[in-house]
C-alpha atoms as a PDB file:
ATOM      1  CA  UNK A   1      54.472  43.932 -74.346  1.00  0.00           C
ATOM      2  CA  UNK A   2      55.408  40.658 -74.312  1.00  0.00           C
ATOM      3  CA  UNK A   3      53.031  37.260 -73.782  1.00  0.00           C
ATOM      4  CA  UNK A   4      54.220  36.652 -70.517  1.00  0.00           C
ATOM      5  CA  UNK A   5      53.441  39.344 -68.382  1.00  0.00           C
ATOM      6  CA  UNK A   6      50.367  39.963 -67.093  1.00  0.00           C
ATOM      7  CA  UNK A   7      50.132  42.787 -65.240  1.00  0.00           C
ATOM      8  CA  UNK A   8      47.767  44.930 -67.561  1.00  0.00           C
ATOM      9  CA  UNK A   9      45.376  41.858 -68.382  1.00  0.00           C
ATOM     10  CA  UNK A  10      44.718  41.196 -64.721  1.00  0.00           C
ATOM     11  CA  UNK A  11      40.919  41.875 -63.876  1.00  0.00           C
ATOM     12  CA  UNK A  12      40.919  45.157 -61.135  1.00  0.00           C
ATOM     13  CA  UNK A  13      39.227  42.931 -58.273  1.00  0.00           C
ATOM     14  CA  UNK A  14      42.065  40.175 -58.864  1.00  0.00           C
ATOM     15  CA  UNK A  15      44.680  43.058 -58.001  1.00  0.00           C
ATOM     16  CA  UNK A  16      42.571  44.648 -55.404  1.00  0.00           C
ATOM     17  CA  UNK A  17      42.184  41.183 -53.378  1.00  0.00           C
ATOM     18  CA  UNK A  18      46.093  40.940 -53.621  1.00  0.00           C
ATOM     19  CA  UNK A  19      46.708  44.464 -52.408  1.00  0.00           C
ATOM     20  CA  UNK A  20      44.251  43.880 -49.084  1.00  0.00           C
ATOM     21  CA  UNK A  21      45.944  40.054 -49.169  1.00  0.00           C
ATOM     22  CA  UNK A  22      49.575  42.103 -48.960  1.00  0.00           C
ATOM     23  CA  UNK A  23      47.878  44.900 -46.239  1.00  0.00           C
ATOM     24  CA  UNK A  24      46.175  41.778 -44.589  1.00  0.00           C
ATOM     25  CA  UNK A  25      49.259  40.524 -43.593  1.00  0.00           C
ATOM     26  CA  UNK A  26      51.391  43.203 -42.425  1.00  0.00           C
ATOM     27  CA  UNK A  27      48.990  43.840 -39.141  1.00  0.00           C
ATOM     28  CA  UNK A  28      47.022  42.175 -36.351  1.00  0.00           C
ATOM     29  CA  UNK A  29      44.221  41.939 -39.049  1.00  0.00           C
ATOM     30  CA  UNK A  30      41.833  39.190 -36.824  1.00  0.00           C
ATOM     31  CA  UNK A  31      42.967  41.123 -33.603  1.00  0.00           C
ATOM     32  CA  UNK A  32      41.430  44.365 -34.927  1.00  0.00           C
ATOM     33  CA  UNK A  33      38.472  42.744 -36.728  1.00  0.00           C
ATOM     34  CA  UNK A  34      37.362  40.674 -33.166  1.00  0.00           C
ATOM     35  CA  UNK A  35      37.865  43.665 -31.469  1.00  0.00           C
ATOM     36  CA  UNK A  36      35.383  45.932 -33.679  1.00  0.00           C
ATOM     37  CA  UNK A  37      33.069  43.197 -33.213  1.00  0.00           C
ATOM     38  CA  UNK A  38      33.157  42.853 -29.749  1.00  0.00           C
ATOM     39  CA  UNK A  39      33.274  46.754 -29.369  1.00  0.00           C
ATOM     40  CA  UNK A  40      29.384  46.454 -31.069  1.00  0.00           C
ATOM     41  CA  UNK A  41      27.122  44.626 -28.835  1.00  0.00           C
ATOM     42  CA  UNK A  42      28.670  46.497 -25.994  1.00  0.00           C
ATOM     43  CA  UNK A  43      27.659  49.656 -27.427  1.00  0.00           C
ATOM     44  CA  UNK A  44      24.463  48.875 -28.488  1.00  0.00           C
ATOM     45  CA  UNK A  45      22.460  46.441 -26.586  1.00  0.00           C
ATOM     46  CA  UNK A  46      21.934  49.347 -23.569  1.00  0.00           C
ATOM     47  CA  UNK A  47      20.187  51.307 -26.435  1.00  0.00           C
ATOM     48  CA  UNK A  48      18.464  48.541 -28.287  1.00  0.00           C
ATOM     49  CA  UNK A  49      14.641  47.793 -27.621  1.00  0.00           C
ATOM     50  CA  UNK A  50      13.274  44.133 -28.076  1.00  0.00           C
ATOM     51  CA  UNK A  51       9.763  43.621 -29.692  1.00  0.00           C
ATOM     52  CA  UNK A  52       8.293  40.362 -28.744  1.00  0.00           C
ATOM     53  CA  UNK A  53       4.702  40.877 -30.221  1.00  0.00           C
ATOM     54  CA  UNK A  54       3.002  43.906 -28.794  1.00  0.00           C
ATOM     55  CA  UNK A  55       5.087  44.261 -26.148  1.00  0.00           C
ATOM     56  CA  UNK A  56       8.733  46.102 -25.967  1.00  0.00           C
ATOM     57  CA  UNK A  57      11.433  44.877 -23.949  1.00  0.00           C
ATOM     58  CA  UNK A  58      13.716  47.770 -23.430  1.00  0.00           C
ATOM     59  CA  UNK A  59      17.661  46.643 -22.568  1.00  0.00           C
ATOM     60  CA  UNK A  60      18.909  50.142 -21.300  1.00  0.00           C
ATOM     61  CA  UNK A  61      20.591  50.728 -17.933  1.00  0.00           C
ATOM     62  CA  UNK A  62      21.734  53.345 -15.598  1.00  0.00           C
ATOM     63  CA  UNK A  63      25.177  52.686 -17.086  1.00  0.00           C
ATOM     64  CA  UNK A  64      24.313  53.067 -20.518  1.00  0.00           C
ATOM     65  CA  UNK A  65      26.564  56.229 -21.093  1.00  0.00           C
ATOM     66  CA  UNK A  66      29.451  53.615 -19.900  1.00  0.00           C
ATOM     67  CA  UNK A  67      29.151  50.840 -21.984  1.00  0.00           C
ATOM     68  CA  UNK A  68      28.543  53.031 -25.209  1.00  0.00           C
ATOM     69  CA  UNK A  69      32.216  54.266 -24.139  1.00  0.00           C
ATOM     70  CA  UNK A  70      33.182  51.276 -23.809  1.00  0.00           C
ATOM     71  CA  UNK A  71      31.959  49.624 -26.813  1.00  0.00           C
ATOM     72  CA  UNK A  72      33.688  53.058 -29.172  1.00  0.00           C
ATOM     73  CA  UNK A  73      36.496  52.734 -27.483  1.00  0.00           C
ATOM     74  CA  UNK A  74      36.780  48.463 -28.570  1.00  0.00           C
ATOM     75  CA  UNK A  75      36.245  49.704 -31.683  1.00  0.00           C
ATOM     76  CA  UNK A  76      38.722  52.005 -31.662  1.00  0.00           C
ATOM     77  CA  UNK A  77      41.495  49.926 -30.450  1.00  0.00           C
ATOM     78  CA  UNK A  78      40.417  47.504 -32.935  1.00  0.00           C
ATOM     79  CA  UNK A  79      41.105  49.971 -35.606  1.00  0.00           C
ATOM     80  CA  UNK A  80      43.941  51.472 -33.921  1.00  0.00           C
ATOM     81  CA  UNK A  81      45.574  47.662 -34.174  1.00  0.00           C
ATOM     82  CA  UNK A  82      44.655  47.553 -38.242  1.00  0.00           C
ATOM     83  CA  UNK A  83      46.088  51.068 -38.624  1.00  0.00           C
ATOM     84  CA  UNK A  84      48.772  51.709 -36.483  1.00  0.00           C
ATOM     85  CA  UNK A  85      50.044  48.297 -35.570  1.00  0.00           C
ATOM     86  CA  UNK A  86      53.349  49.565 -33.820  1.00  0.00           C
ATOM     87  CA  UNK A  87      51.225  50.050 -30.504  1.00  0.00           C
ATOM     88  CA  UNK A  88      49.561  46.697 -30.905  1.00  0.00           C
ATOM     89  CA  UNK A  89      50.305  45.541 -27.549  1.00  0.00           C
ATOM     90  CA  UNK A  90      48.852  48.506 -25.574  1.00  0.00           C
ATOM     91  CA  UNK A  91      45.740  48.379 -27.726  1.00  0.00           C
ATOM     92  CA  UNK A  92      45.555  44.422 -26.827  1.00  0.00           C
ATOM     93  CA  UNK A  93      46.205  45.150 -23.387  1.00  0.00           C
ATOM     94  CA  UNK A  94      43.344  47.942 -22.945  1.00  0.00           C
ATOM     95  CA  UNK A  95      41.221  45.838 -25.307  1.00  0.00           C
ATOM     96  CA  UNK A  96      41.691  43.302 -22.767  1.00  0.00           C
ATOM     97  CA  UNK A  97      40.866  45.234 -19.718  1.00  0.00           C
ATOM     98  CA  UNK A  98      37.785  46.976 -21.598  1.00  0.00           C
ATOM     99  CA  UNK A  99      36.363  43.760 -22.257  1.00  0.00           C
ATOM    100  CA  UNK A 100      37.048  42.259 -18.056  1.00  0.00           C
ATOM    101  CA  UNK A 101      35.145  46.107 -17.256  1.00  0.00           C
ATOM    102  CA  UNK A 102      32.332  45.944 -19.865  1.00  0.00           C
ATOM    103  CA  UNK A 103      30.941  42.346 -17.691  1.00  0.00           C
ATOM    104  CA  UNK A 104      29.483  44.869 -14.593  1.00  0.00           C
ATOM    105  CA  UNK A 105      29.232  47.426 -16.509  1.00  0.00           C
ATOM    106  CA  UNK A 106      27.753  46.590 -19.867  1.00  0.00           C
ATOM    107  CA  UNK A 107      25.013  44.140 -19.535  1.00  0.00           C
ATOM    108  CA  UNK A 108      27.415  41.092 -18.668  1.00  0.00           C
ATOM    109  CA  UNK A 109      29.716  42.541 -21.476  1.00  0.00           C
ATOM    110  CA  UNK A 110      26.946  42.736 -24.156  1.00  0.00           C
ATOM    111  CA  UNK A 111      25.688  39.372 -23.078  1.00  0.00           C
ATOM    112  CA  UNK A 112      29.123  37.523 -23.238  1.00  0.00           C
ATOM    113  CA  UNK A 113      29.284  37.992 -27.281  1.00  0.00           C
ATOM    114  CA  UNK A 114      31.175  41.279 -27.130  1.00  0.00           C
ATOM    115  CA  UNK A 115      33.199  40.437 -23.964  1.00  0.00           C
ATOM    116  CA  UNK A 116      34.596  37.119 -26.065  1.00  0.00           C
ATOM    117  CA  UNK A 117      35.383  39.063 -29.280  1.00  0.00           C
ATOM    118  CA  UNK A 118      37.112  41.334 -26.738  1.00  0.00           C
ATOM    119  CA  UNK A 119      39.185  39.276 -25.207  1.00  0.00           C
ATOM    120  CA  UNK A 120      40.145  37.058 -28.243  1.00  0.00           C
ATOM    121  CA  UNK A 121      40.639  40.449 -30.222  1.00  0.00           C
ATOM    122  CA  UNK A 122      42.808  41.110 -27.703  1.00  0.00           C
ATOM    123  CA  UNK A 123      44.524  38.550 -26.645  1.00  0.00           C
ATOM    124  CA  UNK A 124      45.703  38.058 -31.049  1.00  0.00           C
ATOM    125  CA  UNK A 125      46.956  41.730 -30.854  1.00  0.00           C
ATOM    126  CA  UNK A 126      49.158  40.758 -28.060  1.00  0.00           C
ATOM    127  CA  UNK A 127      50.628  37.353 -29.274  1.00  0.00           C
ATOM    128  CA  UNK A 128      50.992  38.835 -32.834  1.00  0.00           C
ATOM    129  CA  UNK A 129      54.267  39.781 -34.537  1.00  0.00           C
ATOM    130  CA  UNK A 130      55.418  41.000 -37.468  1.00  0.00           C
ATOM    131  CA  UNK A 131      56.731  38.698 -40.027  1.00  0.00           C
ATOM    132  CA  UNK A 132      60.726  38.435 -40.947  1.00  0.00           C
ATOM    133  CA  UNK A 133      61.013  40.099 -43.800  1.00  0.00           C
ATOM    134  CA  UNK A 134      65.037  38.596 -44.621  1.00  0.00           C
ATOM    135  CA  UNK A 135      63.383  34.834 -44.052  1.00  0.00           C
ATOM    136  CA  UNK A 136      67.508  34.105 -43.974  1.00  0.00           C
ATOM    137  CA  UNK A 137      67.682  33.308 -40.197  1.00  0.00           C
ATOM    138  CA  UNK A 138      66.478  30.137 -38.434  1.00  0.00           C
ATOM    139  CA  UNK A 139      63.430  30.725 -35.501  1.00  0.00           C
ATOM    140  CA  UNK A 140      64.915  30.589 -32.477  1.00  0.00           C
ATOM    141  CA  UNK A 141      64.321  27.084 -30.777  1.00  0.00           C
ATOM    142  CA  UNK A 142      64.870  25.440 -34.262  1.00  0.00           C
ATOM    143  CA  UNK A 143      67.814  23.912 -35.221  1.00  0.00           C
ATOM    144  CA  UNK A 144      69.259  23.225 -38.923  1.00  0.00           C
ATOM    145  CA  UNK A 145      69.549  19.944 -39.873  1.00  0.00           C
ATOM    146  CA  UNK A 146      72.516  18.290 -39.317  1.00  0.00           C
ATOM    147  CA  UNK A 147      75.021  17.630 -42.074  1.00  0.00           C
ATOM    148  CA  UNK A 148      77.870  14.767 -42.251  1.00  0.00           C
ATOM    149  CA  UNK A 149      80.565  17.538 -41.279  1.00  0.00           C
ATOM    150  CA  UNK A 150      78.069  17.730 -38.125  1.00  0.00           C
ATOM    151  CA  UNK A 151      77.936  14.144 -37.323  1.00  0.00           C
ATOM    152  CA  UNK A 152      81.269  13.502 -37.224  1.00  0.00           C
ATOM    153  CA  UNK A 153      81.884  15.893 -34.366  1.00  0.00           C
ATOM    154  CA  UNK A 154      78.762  14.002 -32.284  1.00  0.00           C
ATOM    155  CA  UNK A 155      79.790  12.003 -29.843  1.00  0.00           C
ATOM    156  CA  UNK A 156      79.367   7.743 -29.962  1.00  0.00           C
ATOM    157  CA  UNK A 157      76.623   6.837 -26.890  1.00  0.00           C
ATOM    158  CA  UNK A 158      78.679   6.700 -24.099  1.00  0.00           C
ATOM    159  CA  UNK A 159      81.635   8.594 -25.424  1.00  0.00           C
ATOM    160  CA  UNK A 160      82.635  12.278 -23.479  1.00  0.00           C
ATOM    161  CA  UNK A 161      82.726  15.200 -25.709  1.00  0.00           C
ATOM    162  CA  UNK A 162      85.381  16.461 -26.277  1.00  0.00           C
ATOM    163  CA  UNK A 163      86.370  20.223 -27.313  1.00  0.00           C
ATOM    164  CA  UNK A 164      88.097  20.326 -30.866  1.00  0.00           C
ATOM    165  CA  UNK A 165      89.117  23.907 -29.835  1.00  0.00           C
ATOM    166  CA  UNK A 166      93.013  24.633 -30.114  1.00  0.00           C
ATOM    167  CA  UNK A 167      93.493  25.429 -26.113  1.00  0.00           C
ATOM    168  CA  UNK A 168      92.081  24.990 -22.805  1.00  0.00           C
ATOM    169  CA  UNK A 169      88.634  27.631 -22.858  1.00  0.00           C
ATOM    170  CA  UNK A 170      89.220  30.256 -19.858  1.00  0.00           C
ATOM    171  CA  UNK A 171      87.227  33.502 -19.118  1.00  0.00           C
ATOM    172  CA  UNK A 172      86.800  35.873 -22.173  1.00  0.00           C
ATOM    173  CA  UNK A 173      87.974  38.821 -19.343  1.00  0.00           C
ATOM    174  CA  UNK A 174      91.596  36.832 -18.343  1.00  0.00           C
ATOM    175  CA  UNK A 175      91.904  36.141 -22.434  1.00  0.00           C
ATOM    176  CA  UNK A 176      91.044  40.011 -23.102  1.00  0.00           C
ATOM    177  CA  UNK A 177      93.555  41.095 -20.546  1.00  0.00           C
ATOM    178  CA  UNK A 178      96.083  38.630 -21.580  1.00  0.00           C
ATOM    179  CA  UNK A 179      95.662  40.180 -25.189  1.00  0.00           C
ATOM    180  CA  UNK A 180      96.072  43.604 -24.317  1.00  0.00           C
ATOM    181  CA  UNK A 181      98.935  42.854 -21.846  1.00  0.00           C
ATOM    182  CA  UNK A 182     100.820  41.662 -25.076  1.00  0.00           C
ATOM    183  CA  UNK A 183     100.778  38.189 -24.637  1.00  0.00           C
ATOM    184  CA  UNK A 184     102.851  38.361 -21.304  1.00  0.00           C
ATOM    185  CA  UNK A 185     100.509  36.345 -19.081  1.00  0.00           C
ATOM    186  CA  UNK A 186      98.858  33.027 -20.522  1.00  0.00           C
ATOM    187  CA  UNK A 187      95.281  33.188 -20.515  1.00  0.00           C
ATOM    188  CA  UNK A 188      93.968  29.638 -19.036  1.00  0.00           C
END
């Protein structure tokens, strides 16, 4: 073993925060975690009682059977989008619609906390994406920077551009035909 690596003197939680840093990452991690905790308060305020002193408020409802659906099913989405991210966007989608339902249904959505974890845990699913794993090409929208080859070809403020190709540009089908004709008729 030599002094440089340190792979067997790393402590077990150091490797064990990278591992979940490296699973972290490759999933709608928030998504799934704001949807589980949305999921909760809809599932369990229709069951919970309140005690203020000697008296006991008790939250249940005739739809009490529906919102504990509702709240399991947030939570299963929620782990659905930690464990099998490739249907992300249908599990952000019903998340989404689950959490609009749960506001008649669920004691105004488990008194707005669960419908906002809901809808944000949804709404991250939907807008998340896996990263690149080359990194080699450019974000679309985003240009490289330009380098002096490149500024040579701009053209001066008030200047037209002007094509530095070899021949007058005409349709790629006339050019195609013109090529498989055998170079009888000019493509223009």
């Amino acid at each position: 073993m030599s002094p440089e690596s340190t792979g067997q003197n790393e402590h077990y939680l150091t490797v064990y925060r990278r591992g979940f840093r490296t699973w972290r990452g490759n999933r709608p991690f928030w998504a799934g975690l704001f949807t589980i905790l949305g999921g909760l308060p809809i599932a369990y305020f229709p069951y919970a009682n309140m005690h203020l002193g000697n008296m006991t408020i008790a939250m249940s409802t005739t739809a009490g059977a529906g919102s504990l659906i509702i709240g399991v099913l947030l939570v299963t989405l929620g782990l659905t989008m930690w464990f099998h991210h490739i249907v992300r966007v249908f599990a952000g989608v019903a998340a989404i619609l689950l959490a609009l339902i749960s506001i008649p249904v669920a004691n105004i959505g488990g008194f707005i906390v669960g419908f906002l974890f809901s809808l944000l845990g949804g709404a991250l699913s939907i807008s998340w994406a896996p990263a690149d794993v080359n990194g080699a090409e450019e974000p679309e929208g985003r240009q490289a920077p330009l380098t002096r080859d490149d500024t040579q070809r701009i053209p001066e403020q008030g200047q037209e551009p002007h094509d530095t190709a070899e021949g007058p540009r005409g349709p790629m089908l006339f050019k195609a035909a013109a090529e498989a004709d055998g170079g009888r008729h000019r493509a223009g």
